[in-house]
Protein backbone atom coordinates (compact mmCIF):
# COMPACT_ATOMS: atom_id res chain seq x y z
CA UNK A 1 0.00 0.00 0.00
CA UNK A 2 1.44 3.41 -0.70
CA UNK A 3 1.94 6.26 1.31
CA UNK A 4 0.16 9.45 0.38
CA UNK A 5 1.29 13.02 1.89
CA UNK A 6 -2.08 14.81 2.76
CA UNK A 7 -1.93 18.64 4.21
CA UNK A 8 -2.73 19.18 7.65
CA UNK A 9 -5.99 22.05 7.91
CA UNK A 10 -7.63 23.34 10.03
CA UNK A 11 -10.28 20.61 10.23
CA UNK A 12 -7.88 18.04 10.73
CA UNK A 13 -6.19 20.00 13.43
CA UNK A 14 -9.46 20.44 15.18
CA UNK A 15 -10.88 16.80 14.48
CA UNK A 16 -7.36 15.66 16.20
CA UNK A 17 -7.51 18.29 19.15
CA UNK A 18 -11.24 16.68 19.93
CA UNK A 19 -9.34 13.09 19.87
CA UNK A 20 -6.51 13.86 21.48
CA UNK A 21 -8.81 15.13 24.55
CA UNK A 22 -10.58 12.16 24.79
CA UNK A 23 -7.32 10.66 26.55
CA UNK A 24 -5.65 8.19 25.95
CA UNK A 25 -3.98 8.80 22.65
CA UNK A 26 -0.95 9.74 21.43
CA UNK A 27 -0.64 13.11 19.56
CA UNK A 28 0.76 11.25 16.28
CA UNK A 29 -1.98 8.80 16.66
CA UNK A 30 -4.77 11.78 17.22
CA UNK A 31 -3.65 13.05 13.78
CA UNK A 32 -3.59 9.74 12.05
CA UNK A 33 -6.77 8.95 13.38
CA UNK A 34 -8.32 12.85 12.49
CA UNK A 35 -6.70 12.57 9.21
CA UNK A 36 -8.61 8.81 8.66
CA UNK A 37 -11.61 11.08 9.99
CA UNK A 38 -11.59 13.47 7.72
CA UNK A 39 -11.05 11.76 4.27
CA UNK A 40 -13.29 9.10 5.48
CA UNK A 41 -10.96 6.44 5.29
CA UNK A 42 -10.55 3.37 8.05
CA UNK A 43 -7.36 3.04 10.27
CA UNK A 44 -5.87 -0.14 10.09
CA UNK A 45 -4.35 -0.89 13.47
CA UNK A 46 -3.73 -3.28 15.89
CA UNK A 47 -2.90 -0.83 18.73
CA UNK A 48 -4.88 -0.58 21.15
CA UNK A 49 -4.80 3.30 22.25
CA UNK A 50 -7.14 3.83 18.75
CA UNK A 51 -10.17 2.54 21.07
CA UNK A 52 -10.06 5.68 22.22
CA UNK A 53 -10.45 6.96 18.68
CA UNK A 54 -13.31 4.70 17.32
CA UNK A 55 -15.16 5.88 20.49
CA UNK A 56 -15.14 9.53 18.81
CA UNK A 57 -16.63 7.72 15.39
CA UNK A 58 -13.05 6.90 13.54
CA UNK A 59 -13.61 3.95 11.47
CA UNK A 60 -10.72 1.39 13.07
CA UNK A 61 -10.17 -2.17 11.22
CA UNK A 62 -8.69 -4.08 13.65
CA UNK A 63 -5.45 -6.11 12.24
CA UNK A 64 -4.38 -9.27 14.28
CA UNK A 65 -8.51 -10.82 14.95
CA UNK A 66 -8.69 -12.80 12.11
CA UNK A 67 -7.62 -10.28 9.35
């Protein structure tokens, strides 16, 4: 899968600040997971901390249960 550079706005900033005060979370992972938010993609993860982030309404696919 490639990796694509996106730009970081103001709605991703804010989407990430909302995450990121949920606890929890690392601030890398509060923009990956705003940034998933945003374009309406899923997070493909096995870690954890993104609970945290599917709680706010990130779409997570869990890696590691049967993927």
């Amino acid at each position: 899968m490639p990796v694509r550079w996106i730009d970081i706005d103001d709605s991703r900033v804010r989407r990430a600040a909302v995450i990121k005060a949920r606890g929890g979370v690392s601030y890398a992972d509060a923009f990956a997971a705003a940034a998933a938010s945003v374009l309406d993609w899923p997070v493909l993860t096995g870690d954890p901390e993104f609970r945290v982030a599917e709680e706010a309404g990130v779409k997570v696919r869990w890696l590691g249960q049967g993927d």
